[in-house]
Protein backbone atom coordinates (compact mmCIF):
# COMPACT_ATOMS: atom_id res chain seq x y z
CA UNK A 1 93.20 128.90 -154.71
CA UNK A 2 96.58 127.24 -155.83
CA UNK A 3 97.50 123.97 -154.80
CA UNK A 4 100.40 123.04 -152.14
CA UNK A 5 102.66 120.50 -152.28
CA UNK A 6 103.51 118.62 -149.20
CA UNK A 7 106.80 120.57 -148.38
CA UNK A 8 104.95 124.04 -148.62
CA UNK A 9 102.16 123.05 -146.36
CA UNK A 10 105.13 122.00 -144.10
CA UNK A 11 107.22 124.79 -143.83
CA UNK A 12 103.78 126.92 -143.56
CA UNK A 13 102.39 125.04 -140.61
CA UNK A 14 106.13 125.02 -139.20
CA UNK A 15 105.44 128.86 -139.17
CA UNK A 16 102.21 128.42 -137.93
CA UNK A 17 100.88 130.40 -140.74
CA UNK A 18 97.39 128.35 -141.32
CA UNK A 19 95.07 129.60 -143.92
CA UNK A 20 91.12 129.76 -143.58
CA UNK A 21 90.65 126.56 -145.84
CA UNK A 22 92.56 123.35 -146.58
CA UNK A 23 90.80 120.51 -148.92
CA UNK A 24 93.40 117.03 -148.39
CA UNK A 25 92.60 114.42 -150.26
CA UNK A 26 94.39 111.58 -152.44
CA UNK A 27 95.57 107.82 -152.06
CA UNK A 28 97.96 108.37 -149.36
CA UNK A 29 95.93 108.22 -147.00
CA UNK A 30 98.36 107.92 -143.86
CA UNK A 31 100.43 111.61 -144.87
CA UNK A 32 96.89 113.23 -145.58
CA UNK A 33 95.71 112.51 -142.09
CA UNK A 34 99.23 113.20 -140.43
CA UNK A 35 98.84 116.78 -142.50
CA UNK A 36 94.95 117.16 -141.02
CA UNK A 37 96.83 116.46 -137.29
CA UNK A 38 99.23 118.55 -137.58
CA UNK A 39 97.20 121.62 -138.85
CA UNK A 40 94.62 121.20 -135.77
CA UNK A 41 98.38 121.20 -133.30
CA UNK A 42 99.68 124.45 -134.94
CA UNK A 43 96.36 126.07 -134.68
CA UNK A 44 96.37 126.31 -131.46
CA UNK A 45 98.80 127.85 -129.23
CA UNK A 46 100.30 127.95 -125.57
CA UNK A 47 97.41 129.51 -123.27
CA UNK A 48 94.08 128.77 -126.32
CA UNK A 49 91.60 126.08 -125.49
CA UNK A 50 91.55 123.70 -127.93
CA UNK A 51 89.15 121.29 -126.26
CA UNK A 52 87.05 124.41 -126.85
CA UNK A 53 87.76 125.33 -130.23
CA UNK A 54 88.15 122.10 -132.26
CA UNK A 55 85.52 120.28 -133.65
CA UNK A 56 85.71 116.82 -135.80
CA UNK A 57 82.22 116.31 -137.78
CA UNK A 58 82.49 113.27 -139.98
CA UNK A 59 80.05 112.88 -143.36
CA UNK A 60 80.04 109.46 -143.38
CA UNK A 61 77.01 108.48 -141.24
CA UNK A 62 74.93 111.89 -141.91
CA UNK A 63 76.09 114.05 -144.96
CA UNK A 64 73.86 116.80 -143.55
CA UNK A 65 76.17 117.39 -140.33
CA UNK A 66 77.66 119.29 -143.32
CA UNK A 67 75.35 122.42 -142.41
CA UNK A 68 76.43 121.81 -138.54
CA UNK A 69 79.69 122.22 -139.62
CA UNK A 70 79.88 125.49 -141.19
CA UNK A 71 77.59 127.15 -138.65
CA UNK A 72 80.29 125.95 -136.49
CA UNK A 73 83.00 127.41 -138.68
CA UNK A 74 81.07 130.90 -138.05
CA UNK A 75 81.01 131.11 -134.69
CA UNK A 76 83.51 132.89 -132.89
CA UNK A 77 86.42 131.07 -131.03
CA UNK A 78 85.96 130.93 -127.15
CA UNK A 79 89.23 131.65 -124.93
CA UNK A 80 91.67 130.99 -128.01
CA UNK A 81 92.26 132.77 -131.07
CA UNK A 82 90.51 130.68 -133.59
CA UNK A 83 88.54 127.74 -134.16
CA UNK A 84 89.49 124.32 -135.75
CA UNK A 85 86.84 122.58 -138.01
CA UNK A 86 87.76 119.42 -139.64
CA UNK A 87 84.99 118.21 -141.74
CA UNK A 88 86.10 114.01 -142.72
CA UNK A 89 84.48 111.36 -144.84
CA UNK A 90 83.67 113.51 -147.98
CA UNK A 91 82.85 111.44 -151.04
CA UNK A 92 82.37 112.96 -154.31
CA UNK A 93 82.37 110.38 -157.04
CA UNK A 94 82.21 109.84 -160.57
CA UNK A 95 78.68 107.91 -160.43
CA UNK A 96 77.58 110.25 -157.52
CA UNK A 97 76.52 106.90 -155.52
CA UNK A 98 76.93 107.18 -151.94
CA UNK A 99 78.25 111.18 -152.06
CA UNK A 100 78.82 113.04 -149.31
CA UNK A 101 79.13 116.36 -150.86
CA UNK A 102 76.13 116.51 -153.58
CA UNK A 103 74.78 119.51 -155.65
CA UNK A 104 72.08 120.57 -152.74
CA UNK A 105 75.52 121.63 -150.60
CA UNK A 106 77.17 123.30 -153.39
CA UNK A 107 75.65 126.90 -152.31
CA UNK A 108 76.36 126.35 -148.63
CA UNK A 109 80.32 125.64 -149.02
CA UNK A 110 80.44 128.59 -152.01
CA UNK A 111 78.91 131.38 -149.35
CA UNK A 112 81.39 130.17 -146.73
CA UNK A 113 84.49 129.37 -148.59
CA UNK A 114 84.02 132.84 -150.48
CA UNK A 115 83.95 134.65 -147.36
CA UNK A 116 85.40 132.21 -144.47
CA UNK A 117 85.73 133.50 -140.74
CA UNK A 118 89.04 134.63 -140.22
CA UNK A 119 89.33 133.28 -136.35
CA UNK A 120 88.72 130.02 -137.99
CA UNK A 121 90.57 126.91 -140.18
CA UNK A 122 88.35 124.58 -142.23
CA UNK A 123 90.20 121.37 -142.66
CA UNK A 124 88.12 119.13 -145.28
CA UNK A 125 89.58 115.42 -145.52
CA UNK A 126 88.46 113.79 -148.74
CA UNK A 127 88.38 110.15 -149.01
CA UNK A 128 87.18 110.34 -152.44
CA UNK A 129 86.90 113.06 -154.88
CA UNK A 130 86.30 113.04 -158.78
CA UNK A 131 87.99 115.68 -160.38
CA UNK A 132 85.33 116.16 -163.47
CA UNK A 133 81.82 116.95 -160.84
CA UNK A 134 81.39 120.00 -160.14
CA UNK A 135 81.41 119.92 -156.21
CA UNK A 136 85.22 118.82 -156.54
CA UNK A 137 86.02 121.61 -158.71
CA UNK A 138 84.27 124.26 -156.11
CA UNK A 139 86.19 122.35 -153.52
CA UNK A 140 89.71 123.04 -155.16
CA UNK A 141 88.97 126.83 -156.49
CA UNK A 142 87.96 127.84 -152.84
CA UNK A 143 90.63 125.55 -150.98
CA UNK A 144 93.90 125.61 -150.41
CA UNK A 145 94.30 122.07 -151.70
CA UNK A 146 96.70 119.16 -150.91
CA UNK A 147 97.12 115.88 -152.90
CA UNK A 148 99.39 113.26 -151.28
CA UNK A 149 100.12 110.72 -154.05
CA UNK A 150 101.07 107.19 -152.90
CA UNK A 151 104.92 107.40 -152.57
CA UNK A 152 107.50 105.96 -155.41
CA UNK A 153 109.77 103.19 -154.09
CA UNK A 154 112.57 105.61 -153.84
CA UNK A 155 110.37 107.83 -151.54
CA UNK A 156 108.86 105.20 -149.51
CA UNK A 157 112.94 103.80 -149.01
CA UNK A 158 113.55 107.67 -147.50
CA UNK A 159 110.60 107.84 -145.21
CA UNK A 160 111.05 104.36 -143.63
CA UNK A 161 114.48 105.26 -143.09
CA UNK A 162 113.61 108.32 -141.23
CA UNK A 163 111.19 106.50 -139.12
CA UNK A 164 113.70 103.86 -138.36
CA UNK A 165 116.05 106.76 -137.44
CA UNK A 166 113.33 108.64 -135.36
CA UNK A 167 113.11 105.06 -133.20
CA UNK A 168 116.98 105.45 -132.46
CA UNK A 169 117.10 102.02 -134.54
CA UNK A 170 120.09 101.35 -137.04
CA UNK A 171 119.27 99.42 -139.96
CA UNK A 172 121.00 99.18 -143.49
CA UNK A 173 119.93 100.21 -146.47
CA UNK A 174 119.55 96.43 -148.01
CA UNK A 175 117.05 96.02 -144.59
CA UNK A 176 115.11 98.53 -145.26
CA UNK A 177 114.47 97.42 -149.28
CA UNK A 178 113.81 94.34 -147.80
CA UNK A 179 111.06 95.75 -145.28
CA UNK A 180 109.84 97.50 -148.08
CA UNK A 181 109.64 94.76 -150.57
CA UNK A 182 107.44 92.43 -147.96
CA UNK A 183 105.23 95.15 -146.89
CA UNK A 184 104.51 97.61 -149.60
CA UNK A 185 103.15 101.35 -149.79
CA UNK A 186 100.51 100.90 -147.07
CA UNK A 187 102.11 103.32 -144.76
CA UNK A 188 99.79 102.42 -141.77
CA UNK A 189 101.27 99.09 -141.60
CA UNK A 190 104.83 99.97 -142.76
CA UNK A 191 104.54 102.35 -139.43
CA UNK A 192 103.48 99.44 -137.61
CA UNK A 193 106.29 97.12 -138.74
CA UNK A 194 108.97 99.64 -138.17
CA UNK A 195 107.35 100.16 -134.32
CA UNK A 196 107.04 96.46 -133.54
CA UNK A 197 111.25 95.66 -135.57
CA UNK A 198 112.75 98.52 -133.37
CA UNK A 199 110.76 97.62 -130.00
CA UNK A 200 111.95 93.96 -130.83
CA UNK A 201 115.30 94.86 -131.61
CA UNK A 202 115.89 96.49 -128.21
CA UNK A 203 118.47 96.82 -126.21
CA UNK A 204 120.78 97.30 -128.96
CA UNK A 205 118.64 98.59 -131.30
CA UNK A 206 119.93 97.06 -134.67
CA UNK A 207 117.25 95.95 -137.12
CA UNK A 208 118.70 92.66 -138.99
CA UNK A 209 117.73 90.71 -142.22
CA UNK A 210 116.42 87.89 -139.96
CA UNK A 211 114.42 90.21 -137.82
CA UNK A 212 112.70 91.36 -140.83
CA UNK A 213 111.81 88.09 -142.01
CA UNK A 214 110.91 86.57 -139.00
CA UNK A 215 108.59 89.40 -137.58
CA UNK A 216 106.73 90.25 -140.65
CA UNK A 217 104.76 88.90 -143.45
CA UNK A 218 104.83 89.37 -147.05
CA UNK A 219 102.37 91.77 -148.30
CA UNK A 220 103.27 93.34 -151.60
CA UNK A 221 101.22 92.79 -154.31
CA UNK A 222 104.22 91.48 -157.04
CA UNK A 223 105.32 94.05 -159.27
CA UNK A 224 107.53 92.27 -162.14
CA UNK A 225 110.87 93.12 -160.88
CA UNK A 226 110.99 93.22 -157.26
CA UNK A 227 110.47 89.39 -157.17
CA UNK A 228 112.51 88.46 -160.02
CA UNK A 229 115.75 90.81 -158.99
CA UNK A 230 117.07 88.00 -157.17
CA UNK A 231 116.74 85.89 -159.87
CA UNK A 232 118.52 88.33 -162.55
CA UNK A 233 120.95 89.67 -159.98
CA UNK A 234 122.18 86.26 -159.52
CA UNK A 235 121.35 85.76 -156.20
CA UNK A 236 119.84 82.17 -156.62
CA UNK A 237 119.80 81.49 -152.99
CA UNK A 238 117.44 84.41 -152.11
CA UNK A 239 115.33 84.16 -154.79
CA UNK A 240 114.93 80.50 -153.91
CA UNK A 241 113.93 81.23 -149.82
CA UNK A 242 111.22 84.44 -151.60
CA UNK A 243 109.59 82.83 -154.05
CA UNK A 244 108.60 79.62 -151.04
CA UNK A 245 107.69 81.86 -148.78
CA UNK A 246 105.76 84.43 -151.56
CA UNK A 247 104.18 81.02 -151.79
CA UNK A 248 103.25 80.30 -148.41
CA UNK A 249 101.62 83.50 -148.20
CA UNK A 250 99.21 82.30 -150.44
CA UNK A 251 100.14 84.11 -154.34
CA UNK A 252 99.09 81.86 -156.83
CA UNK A 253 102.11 80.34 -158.76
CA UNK A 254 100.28 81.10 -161.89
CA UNK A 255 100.62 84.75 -160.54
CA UNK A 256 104.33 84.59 -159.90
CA UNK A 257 104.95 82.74 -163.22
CA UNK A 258 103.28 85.88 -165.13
CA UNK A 259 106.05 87.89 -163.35
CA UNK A 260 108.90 85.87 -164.13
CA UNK A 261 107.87 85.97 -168.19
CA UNK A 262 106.86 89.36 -168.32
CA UNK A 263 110.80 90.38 -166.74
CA UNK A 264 112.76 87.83 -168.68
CA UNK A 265 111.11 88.82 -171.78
CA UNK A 266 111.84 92.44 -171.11
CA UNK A 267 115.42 90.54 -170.24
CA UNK A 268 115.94 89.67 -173.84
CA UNK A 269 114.39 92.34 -175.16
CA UNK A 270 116.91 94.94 -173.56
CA UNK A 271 119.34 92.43 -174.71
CA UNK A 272 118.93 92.57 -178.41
CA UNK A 273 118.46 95.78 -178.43
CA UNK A 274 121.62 96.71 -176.77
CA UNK A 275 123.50 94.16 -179.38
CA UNK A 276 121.46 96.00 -181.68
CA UNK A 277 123.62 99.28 -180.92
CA UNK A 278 120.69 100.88 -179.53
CA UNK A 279 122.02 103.29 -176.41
CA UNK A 280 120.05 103.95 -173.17
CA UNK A 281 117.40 106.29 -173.60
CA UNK A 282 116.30 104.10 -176.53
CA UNK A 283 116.59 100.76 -174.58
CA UNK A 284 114.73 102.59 -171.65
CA UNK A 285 112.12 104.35 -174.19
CA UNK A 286 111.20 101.06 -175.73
CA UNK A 287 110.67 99.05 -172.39
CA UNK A 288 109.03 102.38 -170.59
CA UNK A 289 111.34 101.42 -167.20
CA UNK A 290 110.85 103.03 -163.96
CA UNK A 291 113.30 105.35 -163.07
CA UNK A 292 114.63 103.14 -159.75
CA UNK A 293 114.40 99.81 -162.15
CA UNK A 294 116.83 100.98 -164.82
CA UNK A 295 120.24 100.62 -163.70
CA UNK A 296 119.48 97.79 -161.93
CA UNK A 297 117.89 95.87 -164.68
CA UNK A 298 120.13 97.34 -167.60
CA UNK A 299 123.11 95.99 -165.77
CA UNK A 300 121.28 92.33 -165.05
CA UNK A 301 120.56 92.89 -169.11
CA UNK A 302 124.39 93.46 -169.81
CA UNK A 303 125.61 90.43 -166.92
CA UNK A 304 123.09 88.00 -168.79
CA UNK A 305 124.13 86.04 -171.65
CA UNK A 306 121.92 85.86 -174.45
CA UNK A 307 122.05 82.28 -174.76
CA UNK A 308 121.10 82.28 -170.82
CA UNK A 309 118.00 84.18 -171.25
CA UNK A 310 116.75 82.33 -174.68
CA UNK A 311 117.24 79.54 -172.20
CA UNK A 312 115.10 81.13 -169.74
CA UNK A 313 112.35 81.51 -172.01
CA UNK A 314 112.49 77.79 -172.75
CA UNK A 315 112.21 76.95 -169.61
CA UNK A 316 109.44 79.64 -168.57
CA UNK A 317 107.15 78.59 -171.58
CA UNK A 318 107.75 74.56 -170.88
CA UNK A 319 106.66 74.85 -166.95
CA UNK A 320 103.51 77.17 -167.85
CA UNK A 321 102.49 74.02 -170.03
CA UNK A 322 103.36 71.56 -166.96
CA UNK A 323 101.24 73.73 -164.83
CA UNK A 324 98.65 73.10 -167.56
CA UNK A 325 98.88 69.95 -167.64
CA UNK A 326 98.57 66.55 -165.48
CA UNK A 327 102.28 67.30 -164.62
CA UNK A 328 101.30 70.40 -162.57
CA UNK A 329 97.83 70.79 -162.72
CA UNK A 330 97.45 70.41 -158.36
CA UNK A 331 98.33 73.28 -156.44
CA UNK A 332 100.86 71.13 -155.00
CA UNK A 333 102.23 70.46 -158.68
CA UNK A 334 102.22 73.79 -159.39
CA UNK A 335 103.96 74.92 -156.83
CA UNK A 336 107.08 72.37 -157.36
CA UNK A 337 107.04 73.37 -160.72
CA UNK A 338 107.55 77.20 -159.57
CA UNK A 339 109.86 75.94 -157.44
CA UNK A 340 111.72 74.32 -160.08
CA UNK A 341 111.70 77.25 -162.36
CA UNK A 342 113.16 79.12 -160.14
CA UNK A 343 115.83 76.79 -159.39
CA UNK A 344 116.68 76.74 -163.18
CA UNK A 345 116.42 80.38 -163.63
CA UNK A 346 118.86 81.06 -160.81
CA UNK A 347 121.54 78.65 -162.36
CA UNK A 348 121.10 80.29 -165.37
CA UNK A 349 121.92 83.96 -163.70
CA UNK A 350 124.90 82.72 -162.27
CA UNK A 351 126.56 81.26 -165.19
C-alpha cells in the first residue's frame, strides 16, 4: 500500500475514514503515538462500545501475543461497528537481536493483512524497523504506512508555537527559539515545558525570557551554530550568560570548544569565499548549510571582518593548547579558559 504523510492521515481520520491497516513507525516518537490515539478516538463513534472493541497487545514482553492479536482482529465487533487492534513494541532490526516480528510470523501477518476484517483497524506501532529484512518490507506493502521523522528546527518552532497558543499563553517568537534551543526535539519534554511555562505564567498568561530560563534546563545536545549565534550575532552578553550555564549543566568545555572552531572556521571560510566573488548558492554549496542557518550565518559572515575572524582563530587554537596544558588542564582551568574565549570572541563580533 502507499505511504501517508502526516497531513493525509490527518485530514483522513478528520473524516473518520480509517483504513483496515496502519504500520507507524519512525524517530518521532511523540506524533507517532498521538497518530495511534487518535485513530483508536475516530474509530469509534457516538453510541459504539469502545471499552468493548479496543484492544492494546504489546510485543515487548511476549512476541507471541502476536497470534492473540490477529485472532482478535478476526472477530467480529460487539455493540459497535468495528474493532480497534493496536499491536505496540514491534522490533525488527538489522541484526535480528531481540525482534519482535521474526520470519516464523511472516505467514500469519501476510494471510491477515491480505485479507483483513473489514469491521476492524489494525494499528501496528513500530519502535524499530529495518527497512532491508524482509518482515519490514511485508509490513509496508500490506500497510498503510506512516513515518514521522524527527522535526527540522523550523518545524519544531511551528508546533511549540501552536501548543503555546492551544494553552491561551502569549509568547514571542525569540521565547520560543529560546525554549527550543534549551530543550531540543524531544517532544515529550518540550510538551512538558510548555505545560509547566504556561501553568506558571498564569494569571496573565505571558511566557517571558526569564521564565524560560528560570523554569527549565538546558538539554540540547550542541549543534555548531545554535551556541555560537550569540557569539557571531554580536550579542556578547548572551553568549556570555549560555555558554556558563551550558557549563553548569555539565558539557564538557572541550565539547563546546569543538563548536566554536568548527563555526568560526566555516566563519572565514564563507568569508573568503564571498571576497572571492563567489555568490550564494556556491558559498552555501561549499559549506552544505541548513536551510534555517543560512541567512543567519551569511549575514554574521558579511558583519564580520576578516581580520576579526583570523583573530578568532588565533585565539580558538591558543586556548585549545591552554586547555592542554598546565594552564587549563583542571576542569576548573578549562572552564575559565572557555570562559575567556568567549569573552574574546564576543569583543571581536562587536567590533
Amino acid at each position: 500500500m502507499p505511504s501517508l504523510s502526516k497531513d493525509i492521515l490527518r485530514e483522513e481520520l478528520k473524516r473518520r475514514e480509517l483504513r483496515p491497516a496502519y504500520l507507524l513507525y519512525g524517530p518521532e516518537t511523540y506524533q507517532r503515538d498521538g497518530a495511534a490515539k487518535f485513530i483508536s478516538q475516530q474509530a469509534f463513534g457516538e453510541g459504539d462500545f469502545r471499552d468493548l472493541n479496543e484492544t492494546t497487545f504489546s510485543l515487548s514482553t511476549d512476541p507471541e501475543v502476536l497470534r492473540e492479536a490477529i485472532a482478535a482482529a478476526e472477530q467480529l465487533p460487539m455493540m459497535s461497528s468495528r474493532r480497534l487492534i493496536k499491536i505496540s513494541g514491534v522490533k525488527i532490526s538489522q541484526s535480528g537481536i531481540r525482534d519482535t516480528v521474526t520470519e516464523e510470523h511472516e505467514s500469519l501477518l501476510r494471510n491477515y493483512l491480505s485479507n483483513p476484517s473489514p469491521s476492524s483497524v489494525v494499528v501496528i506501532v513500530a519502535d524499530e524497523l529495518n527497512g532491508n529484512r524482509k518482515s519490514s518490507k511485508l509490513l509496508k506493502e500490506l500497510c498503510s504506512t506512516v513515518e514521522f521523522e524527527l522535526l527540522s528546527d523550523g518545524e519544531l518552532l511551528k508546533w511549540a508555537t501552536k501548543e503555546f497558543n492551544n494553552l491561551n499563553a502569549e509568547v514571542l517568537p525569540a521565547v520560543v527559539q529560546l525554549l527550543v534551543a534549551k530543550v531540543g526535539g524531544d517532544l515529550h519534554r518540550l510538551n512538558n515545558e510548555i505545560k509547566k511555562l504556561a501553568a506558571a505564567a498564569m494569571p496573565s498568561g505571558v511566557i517571558t525570557e526569564e521564565l524560560v530560563e528560570s523554569l527549565v534546563a538546558t538539554s540540547r545536545e550542541l549543534d555548531n551554530f545554535a551556541f555560537t549565534k550569540f557569539l557571531v550575532a554580536g550579542k556578547g552578553g548572551k553568549a556570555i550568560s549560555t555558554v556558563k550555564k551550558i557549563l553548569d549543566d555539565g558539557t564538557e568545555p572541550v565539547v563546546l570548544l569543538g563548536s566554536i572552531s568548527f563555526t568560526y572556521r566555516q566563519l572565514l571560510t564563507a568569508k573568503d569565499l564571498m571576497e572571492r566573488g563567489l555568490d550564494r548558492r556556491q558559498v552555501v554549496g561549499s559549506l552544505r548549510l541548513r536551510y534555517s542557518d543560512q541567512e543567519p550565518f551569511l549575514a554574521a559572515a558579511r558583519r564580520t571582518k576578516l581580520s576579526s575572524l583570523t583573530q578568532a582563530i588565533r585565539d580558538i587554537a591558543k586556548t585549545d593548547i591552554a586547555i592542554k596544558t598546565s594552564l587549563g588542564g583542571s576542569t576548573s582551568g578549562a572552564r575559565m579558559q572557555i570562559e575567556m574565549l568567549v569573552a574574546k570572541l564576543a569583543l571581536l563580533s562587536s567590533n
